[in-house]
PDB file of N, CA and C in Angstrom:
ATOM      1  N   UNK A   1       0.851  -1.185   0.000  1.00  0.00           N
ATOM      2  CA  UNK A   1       0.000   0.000   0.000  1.00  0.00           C
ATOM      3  C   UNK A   1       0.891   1.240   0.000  1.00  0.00           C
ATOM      4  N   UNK A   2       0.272   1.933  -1.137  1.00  0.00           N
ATOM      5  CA  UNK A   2       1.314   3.657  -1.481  1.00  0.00           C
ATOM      6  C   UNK A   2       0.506   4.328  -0.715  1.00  0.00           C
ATOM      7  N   UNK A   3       0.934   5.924  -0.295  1.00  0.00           N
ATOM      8  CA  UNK A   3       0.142   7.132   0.062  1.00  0.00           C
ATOM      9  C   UNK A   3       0.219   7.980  -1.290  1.00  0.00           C
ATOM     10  N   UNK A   4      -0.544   8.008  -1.862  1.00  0.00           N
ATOM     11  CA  UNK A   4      -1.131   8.743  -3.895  1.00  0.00           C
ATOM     12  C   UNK A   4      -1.610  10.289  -3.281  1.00  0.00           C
ATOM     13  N   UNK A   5      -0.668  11.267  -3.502  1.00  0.00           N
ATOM     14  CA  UNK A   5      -0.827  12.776  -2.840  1.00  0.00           C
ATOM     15  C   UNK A   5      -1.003  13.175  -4.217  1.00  0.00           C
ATOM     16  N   UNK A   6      -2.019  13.703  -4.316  1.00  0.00           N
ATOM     17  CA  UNK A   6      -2.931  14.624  -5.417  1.00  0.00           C
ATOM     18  C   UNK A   6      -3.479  15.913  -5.096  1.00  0.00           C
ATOM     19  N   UNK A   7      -4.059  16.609  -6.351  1.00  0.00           N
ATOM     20  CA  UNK A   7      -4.872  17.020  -6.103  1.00  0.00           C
ATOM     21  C   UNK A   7      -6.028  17.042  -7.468  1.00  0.00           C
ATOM     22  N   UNK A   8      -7.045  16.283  -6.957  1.00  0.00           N
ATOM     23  CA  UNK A   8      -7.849  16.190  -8.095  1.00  0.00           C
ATOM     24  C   UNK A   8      -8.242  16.837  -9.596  1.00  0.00           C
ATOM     25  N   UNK A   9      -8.108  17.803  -9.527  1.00  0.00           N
ATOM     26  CA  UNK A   9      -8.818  18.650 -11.025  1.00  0.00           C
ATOM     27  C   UNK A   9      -7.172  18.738 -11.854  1.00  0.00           C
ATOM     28  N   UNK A  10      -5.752  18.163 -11.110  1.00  0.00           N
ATOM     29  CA  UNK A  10      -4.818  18.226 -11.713  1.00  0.00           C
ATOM     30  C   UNK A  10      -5.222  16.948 -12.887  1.00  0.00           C
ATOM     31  N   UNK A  11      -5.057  16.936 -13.967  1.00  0.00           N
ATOM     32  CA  UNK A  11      -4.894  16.283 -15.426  1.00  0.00           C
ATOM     33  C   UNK A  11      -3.756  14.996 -15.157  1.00  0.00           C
ATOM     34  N   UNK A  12      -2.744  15.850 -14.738  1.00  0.00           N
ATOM     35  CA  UNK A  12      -1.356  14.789 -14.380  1.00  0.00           C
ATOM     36  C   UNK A  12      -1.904  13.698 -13.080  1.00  0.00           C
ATOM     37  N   UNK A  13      -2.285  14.378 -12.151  1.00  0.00           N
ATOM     38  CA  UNK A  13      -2.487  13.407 -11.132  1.00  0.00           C
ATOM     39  C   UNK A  13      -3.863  12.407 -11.507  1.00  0.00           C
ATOM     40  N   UNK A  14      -4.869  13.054 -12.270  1.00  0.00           N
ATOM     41  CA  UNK A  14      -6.088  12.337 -13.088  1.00  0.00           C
ATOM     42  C   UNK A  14      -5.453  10.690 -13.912  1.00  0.00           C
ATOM     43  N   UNK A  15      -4.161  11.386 -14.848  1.00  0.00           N
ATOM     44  CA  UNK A  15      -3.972  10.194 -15.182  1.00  0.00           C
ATOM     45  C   UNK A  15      -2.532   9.188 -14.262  1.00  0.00           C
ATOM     46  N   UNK A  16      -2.232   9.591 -13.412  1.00  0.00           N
ATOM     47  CA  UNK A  16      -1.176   9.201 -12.786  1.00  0.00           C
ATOM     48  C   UNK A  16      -2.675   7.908 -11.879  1.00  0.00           C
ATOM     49  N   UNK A  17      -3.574   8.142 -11.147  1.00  0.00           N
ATOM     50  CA  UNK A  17      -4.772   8.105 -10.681  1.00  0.00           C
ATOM     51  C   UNK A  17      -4.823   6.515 -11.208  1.00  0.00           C
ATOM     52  N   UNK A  18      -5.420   6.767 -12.873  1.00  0.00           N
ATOM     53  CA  UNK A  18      -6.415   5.649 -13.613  1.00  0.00           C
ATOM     54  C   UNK A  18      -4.605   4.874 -14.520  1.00  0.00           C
ATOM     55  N   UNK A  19      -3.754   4.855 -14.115  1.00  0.00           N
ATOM     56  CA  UNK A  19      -1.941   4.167 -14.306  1.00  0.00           C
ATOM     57  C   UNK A  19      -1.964   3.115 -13.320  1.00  0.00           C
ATOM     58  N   UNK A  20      -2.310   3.778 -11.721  1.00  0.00           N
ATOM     59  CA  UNK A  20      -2.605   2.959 -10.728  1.00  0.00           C
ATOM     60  C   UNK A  20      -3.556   1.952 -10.525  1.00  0.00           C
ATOM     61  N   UNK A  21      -4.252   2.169 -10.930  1.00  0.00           N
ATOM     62  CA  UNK A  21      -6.034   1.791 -10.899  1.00  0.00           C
ATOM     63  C   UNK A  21      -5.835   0.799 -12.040  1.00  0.00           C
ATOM     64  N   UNK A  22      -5.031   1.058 -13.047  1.00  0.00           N
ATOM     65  CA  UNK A  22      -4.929  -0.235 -14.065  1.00  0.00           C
ATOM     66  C   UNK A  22      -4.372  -1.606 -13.779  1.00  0.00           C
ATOM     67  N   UNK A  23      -3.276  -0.806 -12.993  1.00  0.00           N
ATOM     68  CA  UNK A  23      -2.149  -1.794 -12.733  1.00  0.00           C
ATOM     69  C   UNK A  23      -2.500  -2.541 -11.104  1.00  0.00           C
ATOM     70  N   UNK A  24      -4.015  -1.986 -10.810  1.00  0.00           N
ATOM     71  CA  UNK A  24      -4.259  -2.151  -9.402  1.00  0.00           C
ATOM     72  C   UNK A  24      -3.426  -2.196  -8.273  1.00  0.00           C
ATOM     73  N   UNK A  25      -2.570  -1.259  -8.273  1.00  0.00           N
ATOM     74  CA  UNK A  25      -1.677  -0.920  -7.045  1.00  0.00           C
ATOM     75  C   UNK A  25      -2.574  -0.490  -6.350  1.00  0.00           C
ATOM     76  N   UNK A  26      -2.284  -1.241  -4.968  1.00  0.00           N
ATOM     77  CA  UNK A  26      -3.276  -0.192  -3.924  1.00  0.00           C
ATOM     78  C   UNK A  26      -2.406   0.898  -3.156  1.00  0.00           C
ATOM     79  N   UNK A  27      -3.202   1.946  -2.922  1.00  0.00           N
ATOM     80  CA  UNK A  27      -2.908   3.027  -2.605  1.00  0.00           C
ATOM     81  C   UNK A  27      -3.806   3.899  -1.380  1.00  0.00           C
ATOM     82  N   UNK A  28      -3.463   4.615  -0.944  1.00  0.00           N
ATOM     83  CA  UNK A  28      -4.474   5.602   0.166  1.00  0.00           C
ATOM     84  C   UNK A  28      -3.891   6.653  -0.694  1.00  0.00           C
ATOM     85  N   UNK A  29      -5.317   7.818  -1.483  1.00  0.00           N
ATOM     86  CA  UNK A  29      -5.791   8.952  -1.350  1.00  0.00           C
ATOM     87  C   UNK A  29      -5.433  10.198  -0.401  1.00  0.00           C
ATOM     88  N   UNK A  30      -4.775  11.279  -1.160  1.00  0.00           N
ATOM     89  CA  UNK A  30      -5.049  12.009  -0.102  1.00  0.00           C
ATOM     90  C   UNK A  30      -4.694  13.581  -0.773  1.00  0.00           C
ATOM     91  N   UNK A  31      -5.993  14.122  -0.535  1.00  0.00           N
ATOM     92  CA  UNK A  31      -5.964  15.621  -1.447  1.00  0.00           C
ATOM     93  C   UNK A  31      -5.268  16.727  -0.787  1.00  0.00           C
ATOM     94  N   UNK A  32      -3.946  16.918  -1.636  1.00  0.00           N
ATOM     95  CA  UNK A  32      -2.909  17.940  -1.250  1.00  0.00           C
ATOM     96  C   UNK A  32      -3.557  19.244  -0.998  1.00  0.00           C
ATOM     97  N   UNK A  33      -4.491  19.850  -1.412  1.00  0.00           N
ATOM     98  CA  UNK A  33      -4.694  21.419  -0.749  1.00  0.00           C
ATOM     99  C   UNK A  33      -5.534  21.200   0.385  1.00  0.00           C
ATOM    100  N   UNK A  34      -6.373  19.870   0.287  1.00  0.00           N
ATOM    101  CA  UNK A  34      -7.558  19.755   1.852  1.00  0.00           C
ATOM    102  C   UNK A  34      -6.545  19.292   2.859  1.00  0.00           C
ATOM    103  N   UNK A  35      -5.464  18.123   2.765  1.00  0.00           N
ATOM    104  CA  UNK A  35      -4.522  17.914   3.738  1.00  0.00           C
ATOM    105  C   UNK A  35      -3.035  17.537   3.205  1.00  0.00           C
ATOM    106  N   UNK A  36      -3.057  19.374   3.396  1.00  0.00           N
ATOM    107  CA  UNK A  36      -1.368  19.937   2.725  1.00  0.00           C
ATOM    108  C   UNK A  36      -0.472  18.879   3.669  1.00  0.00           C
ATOM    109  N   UNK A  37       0.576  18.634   3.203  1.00  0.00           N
ATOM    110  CA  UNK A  37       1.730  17.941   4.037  1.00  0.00           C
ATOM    111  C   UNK A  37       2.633  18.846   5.202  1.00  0.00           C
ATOM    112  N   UNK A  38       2.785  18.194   5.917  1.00  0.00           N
ATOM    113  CA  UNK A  38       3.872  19.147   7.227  1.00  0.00           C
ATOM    114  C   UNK A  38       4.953  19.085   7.349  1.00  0.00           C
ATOM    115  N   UNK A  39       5.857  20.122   7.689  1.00  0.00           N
ATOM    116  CA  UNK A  39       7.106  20.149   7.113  1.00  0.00           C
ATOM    117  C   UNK A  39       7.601  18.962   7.598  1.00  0.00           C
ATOM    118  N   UNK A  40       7.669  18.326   8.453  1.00  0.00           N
ATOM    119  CA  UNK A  40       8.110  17.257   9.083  1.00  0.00           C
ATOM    120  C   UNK A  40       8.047  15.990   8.161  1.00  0.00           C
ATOM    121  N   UNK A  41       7.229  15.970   7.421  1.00  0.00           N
ATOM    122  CA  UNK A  41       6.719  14.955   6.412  1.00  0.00           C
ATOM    123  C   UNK A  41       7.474  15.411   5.198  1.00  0.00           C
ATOM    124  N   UNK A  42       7.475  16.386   4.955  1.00  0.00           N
ATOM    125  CA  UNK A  42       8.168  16.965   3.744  1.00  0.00           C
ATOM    126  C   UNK A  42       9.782  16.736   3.853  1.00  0.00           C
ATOM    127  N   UNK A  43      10.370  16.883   5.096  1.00  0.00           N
ATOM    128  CA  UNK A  43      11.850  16.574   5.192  1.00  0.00           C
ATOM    129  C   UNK A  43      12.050  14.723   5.238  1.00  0.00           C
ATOM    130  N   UNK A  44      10.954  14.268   5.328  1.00  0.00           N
ATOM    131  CA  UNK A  44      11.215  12.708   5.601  1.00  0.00           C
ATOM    132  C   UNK A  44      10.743  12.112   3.905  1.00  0.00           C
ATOM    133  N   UNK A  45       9.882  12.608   3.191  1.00  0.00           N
ATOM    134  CA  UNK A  45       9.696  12.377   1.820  1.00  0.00           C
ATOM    135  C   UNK A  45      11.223  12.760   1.157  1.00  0.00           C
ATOM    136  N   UNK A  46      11.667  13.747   1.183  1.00  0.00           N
ATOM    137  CA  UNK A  46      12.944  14.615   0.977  1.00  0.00           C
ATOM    138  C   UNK A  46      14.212  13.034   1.069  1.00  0.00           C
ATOM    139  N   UNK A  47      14.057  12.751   1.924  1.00  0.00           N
ATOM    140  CA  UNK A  47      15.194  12.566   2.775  1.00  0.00           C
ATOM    141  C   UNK A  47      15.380  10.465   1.559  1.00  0.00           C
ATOM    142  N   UNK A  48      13.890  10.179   1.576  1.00  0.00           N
ATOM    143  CA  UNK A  48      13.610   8.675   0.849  1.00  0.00           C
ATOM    144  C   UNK A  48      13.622   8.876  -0.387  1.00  0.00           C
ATOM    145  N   UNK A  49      13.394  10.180  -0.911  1.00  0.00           N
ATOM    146  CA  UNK A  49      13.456  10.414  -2.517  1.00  0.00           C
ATOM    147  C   UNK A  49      14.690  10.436  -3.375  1.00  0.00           C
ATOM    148  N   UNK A  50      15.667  10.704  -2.277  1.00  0.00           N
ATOM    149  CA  UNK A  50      16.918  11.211  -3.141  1.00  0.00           C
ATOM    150  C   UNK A  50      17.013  12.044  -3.932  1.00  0.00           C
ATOM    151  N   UNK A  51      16.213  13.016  -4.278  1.00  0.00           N
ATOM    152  CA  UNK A  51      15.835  14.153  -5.091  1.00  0.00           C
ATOM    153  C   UNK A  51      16.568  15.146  -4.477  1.00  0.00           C
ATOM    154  N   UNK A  52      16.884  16.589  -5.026  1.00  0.00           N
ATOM    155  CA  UNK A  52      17.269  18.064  -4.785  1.00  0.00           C
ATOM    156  C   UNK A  52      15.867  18.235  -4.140  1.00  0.00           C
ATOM    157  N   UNK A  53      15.767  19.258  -3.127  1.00  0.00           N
ATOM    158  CA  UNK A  53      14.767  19.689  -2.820  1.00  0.00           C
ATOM    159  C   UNK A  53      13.898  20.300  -3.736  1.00  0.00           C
ATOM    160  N   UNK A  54      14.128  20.954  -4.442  1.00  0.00           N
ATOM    161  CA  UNK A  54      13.383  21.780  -5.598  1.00  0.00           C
ATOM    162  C   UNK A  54      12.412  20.872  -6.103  1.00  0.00           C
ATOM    163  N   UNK A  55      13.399  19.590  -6.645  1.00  0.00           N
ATOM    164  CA  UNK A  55      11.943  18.514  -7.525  1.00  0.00           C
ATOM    165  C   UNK A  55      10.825  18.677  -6.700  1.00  0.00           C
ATOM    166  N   UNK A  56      10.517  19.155  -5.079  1.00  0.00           N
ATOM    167  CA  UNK A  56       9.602  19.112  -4.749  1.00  0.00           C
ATOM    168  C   UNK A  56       8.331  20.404  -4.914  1.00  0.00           C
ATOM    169  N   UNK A  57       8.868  21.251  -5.784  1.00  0.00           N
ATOM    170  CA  UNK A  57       8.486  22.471  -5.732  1.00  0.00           C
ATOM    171  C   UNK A  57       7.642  22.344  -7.610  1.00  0.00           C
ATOM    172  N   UNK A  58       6.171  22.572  -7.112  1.00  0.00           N
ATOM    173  CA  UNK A  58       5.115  23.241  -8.494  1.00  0.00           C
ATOM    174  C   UNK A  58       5.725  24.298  -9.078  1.00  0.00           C
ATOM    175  N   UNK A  59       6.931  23.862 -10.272  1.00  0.00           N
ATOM    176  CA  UNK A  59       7.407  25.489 -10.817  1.00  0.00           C
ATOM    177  C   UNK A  59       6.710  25.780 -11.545  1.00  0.00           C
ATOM    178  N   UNK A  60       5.613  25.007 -12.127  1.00  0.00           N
ATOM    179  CA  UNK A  60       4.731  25.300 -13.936  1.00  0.00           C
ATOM    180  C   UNK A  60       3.375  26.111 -12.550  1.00  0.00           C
ATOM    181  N   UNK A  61       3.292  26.140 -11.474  1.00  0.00           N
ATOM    182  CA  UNK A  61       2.092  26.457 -10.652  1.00  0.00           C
ATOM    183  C   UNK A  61       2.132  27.972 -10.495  1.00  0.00           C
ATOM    184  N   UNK A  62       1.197  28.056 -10.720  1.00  0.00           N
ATOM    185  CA  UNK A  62       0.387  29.808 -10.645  1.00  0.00           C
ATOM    186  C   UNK A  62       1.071  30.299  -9.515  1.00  0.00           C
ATOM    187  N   UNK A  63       0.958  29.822  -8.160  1.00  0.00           N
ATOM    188  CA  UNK A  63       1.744  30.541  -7.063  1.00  0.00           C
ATOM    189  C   UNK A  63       2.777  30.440  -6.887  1.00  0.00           C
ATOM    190  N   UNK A  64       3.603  29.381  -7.398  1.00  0.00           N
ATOM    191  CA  UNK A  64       5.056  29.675  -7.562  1.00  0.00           C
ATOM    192  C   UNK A  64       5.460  31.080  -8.724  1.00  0.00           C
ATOM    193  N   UNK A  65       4.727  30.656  -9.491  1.00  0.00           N
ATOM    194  CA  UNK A  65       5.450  32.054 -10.423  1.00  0.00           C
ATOM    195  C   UNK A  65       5.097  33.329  -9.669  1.00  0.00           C
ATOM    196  N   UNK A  66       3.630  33.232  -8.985  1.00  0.00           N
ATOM    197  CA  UNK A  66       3.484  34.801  -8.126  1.00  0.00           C
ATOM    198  C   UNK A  66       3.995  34.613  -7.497  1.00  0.00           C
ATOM    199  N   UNK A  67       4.687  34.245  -6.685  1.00  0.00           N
ATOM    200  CA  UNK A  67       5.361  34.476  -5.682  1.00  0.00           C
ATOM    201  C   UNK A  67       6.873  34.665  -6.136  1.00  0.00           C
ATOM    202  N   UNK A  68       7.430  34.299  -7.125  1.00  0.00           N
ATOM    203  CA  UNK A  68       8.809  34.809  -7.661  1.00  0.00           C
ATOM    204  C   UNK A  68       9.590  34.057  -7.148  1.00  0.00           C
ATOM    205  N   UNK A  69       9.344  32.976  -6.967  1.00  0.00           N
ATOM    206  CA  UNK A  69      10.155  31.726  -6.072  1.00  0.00           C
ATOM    207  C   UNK A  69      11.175  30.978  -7.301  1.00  0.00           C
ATOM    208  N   UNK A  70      11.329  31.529  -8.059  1.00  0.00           N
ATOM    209  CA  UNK A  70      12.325  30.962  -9.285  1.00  0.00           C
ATOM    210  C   UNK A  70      13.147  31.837  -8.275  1.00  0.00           C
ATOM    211  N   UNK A  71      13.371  33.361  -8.240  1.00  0.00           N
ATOM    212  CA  UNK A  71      15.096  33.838  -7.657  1.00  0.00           C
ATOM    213  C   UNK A  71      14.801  33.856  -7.050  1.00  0.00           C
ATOM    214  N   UNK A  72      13.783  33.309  -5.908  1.00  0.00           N
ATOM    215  CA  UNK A  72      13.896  33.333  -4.345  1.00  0.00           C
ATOM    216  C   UNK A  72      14.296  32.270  -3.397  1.00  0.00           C
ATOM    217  N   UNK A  73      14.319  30.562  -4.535  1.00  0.00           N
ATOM    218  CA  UNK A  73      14.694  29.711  -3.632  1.00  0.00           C
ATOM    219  C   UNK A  73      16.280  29.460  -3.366  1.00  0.00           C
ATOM    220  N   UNK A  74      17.163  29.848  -4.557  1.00  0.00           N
ATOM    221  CA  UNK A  74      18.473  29.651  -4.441  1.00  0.00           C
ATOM    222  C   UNK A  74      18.925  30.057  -2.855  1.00  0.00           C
ATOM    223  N   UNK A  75      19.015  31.452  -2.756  1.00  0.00           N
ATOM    224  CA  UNK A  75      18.734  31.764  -1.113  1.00  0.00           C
ATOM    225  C   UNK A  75      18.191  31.656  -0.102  1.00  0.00           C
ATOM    226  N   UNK A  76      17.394  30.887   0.136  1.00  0.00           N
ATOM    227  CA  UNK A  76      16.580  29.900   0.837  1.00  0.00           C
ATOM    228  C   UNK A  76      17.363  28.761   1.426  1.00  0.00           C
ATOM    229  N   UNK A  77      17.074  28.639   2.550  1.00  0.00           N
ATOM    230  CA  UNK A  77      17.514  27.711   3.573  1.00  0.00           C
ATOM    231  C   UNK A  77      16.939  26.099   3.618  1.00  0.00           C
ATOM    232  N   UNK A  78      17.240  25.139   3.525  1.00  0.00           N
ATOM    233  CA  UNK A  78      16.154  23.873   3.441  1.00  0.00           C
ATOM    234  C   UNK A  78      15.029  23.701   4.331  1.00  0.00           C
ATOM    235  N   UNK A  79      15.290  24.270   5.766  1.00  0.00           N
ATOM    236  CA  UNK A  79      14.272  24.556   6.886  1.00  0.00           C
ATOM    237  C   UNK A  79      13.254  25.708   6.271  1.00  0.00           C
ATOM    238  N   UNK A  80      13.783  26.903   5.194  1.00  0.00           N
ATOM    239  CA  UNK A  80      12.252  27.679   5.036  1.00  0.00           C
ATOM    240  C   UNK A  80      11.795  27.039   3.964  1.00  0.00           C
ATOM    241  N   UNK A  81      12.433  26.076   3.003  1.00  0.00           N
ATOM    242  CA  UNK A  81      12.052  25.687   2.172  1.00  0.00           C
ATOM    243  C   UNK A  81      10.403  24.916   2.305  1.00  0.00           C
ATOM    244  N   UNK A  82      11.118  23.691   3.467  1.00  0.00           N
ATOM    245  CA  UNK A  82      10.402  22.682   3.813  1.00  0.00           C
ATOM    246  C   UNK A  82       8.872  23.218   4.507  1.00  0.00           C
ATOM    247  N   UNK A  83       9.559  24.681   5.248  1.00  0.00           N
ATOM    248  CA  UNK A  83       7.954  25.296   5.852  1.00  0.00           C
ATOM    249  C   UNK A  83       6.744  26.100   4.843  1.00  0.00           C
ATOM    250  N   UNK A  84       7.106  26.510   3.527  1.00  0.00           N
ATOM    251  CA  UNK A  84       7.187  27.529   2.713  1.00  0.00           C
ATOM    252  C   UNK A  84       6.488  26.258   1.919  1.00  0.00           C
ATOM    253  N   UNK A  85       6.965  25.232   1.953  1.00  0.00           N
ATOM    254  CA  UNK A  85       6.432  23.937   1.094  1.00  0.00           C
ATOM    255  C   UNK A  85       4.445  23.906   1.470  1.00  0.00           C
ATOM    256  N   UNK A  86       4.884  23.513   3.076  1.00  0.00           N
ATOM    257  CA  UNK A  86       4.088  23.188   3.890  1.00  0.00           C
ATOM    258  C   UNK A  86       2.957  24.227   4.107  1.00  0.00           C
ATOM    259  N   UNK A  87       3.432  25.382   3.630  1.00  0.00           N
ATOM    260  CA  UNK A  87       2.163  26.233   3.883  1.00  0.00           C
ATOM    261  C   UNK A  87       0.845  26.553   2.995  1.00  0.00           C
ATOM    262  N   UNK A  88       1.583  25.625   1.999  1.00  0.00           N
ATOM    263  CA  UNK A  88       0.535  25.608   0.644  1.00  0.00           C
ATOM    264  C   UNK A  88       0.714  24.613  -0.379  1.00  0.00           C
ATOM    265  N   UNK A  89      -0.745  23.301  -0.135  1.00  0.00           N
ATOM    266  CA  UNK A  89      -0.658  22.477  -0.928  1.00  0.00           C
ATOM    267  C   UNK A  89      -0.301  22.378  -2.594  1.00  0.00           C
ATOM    268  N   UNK A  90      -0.278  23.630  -2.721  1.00  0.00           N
ATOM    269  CA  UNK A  90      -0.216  24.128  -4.625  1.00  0.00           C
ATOM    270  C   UNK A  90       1.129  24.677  -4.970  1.00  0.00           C
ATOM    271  N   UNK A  91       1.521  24.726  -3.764  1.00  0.00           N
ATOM    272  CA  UNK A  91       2.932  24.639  -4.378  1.00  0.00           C
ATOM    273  C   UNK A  91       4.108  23.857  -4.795  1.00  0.00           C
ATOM    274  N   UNK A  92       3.570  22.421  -3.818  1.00  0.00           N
ATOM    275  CA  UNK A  92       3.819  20.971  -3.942  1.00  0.00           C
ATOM    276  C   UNK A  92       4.125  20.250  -4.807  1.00  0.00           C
ATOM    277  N   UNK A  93       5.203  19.759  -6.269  1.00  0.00           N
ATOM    278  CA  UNK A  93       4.898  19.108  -6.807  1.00  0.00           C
ATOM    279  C   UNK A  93       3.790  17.502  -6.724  1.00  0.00           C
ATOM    280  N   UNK A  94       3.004  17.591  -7.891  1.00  0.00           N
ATOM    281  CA  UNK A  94       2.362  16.269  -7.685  1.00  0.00           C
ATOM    282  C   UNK A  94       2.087  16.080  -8.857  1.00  0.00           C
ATOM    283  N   UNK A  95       1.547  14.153  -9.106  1.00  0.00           N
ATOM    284  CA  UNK A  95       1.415  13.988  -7.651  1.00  0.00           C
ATOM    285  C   UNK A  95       2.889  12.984  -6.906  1.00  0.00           C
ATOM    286  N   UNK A  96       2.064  12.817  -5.662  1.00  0.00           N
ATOM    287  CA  UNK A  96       3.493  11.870  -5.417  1.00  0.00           C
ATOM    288  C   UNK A  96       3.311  10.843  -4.656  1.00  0.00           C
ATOM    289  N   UNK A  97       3.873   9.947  -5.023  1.00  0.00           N
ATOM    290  CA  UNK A  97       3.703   8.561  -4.384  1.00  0.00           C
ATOM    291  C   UNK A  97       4.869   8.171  -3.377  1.00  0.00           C
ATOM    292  N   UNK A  98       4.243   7.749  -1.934  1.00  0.00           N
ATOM    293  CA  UNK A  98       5.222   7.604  -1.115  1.00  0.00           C
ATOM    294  C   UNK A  98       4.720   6.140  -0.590  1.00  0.00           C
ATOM    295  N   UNK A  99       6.136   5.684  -0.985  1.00  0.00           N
ATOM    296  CA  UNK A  99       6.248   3.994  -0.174  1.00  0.00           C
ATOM    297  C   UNK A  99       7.122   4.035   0.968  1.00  0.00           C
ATOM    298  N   UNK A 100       7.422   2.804   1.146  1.00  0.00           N
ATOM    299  CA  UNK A 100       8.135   2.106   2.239  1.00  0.00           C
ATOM    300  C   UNK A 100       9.325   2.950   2.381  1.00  0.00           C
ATOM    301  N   UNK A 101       9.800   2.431   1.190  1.00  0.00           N
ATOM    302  CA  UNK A 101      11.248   2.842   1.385  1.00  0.00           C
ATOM    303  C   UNK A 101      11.680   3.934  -0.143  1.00  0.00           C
ATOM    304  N   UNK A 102      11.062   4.492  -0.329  1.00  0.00           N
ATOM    305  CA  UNK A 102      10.842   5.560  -1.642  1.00  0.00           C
ATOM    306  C   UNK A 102       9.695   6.466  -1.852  1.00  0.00           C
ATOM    307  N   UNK A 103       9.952   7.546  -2.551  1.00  0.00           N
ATOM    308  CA  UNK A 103       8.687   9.118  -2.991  1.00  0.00           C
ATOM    309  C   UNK A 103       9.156   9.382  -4.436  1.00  0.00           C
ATOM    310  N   UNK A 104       8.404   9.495  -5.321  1.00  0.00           N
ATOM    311  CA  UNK A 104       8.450   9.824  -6.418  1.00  0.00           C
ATOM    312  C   UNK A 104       7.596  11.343  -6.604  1.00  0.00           C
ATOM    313  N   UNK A 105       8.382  11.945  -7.465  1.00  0.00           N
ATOM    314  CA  UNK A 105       6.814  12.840  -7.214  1.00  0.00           C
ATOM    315  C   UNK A 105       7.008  13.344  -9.164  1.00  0.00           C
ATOM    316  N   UNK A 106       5.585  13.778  -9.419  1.00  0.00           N
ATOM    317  CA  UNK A 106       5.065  13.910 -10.710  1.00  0.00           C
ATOM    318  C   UNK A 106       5.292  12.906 -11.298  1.00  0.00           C
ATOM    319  N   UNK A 107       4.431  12.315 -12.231  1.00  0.00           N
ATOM    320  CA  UNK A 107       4.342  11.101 -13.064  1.00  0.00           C
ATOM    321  C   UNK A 107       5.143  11.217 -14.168  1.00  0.00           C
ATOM    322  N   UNK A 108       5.821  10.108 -13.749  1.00  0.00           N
ATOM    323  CA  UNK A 108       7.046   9.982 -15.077  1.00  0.00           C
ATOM    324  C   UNK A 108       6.281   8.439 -15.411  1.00  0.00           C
ATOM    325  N   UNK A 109       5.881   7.854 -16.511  1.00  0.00           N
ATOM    326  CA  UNK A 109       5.683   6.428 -16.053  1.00  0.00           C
ATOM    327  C   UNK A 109       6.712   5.565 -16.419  1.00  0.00           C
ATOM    328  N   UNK A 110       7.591   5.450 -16.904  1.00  0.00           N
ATOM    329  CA  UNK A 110       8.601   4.473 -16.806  1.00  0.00           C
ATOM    330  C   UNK A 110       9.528   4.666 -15.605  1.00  0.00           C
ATOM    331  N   UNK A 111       9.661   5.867 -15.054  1.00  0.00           N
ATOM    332  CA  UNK A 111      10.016   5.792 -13.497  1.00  0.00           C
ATOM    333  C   UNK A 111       8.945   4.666 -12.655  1.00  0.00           C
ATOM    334  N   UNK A 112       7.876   5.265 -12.628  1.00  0.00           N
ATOM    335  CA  UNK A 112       6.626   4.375 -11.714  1.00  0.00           C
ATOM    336  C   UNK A 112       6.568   3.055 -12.168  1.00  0.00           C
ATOM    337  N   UNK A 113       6.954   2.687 -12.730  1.00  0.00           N
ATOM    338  CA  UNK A 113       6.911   1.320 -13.897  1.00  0.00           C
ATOM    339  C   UNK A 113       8.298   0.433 -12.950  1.00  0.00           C
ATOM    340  N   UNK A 114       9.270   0.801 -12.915  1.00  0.00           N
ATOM    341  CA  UNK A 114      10.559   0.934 -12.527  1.00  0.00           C
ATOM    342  C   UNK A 114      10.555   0.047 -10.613  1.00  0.00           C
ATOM    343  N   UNK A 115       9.565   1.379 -10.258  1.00  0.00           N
ATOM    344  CA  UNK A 115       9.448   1.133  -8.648  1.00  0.00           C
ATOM    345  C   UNK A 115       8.714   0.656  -8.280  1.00  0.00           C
ATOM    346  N   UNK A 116       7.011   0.425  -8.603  1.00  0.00           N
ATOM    347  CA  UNK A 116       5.969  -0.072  -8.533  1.00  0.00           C
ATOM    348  C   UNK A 116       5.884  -1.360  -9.523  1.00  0.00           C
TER     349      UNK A 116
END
């Protein structure tokens, strides 16, 4: 069993969604702007992903570009990162799938193919 962090009316996470549902992976649901993640969760996804912090960041997302967070994260600390993450589900890349011992986030499917 995965934790599948979405947010519904996203297209990507729609078909990332019915990828799962084919391949009947089971999964637990859980809608990123109704229950945004906490930074605490965000440094422990961080930490199993092996990713740069950034992969975790919505850059194609409306509030990342208002907010000007392209030249604002270089100077950014990983602690405001992780809170700055946490304060808004839409800024989140998704979606993202967190297992046991791994987090993927946005649907690549020959990545998901790979791990799942």
């Amino acid at each position: 069993m995965v934790l599948f962090v979405e947010y519904p009316k996203c297209t990507t996470c729609q078909r990332a969604k019915k990828w799962l549902d084919e391949r009947g992976t089971a999964y637990t649901g859980r809608h990123i702007k109704e229950e945004r993640p906490a930074a605490e969760e965000l440094r422990e996804w961080h930490k199993k992903s092996g990713l740069p912090l950034k992969r975790f960041f919505n850059t194609s997302g409306m509030l990342y570009k208002s907010m000007g967070l392209k030249d604002r994260l270089p100077s950014m600390s990983e602690e405001e990162m992780y809170e700055l993450l946490a304060s808004d589900g839409m800024l989140v890349k998704r979606p993202i799938i967190v297992g046991e011992d791994f987090v993927l986030t946005g649907f690549k499917e020959k990545e998901w193919e790979q791990v799942l």
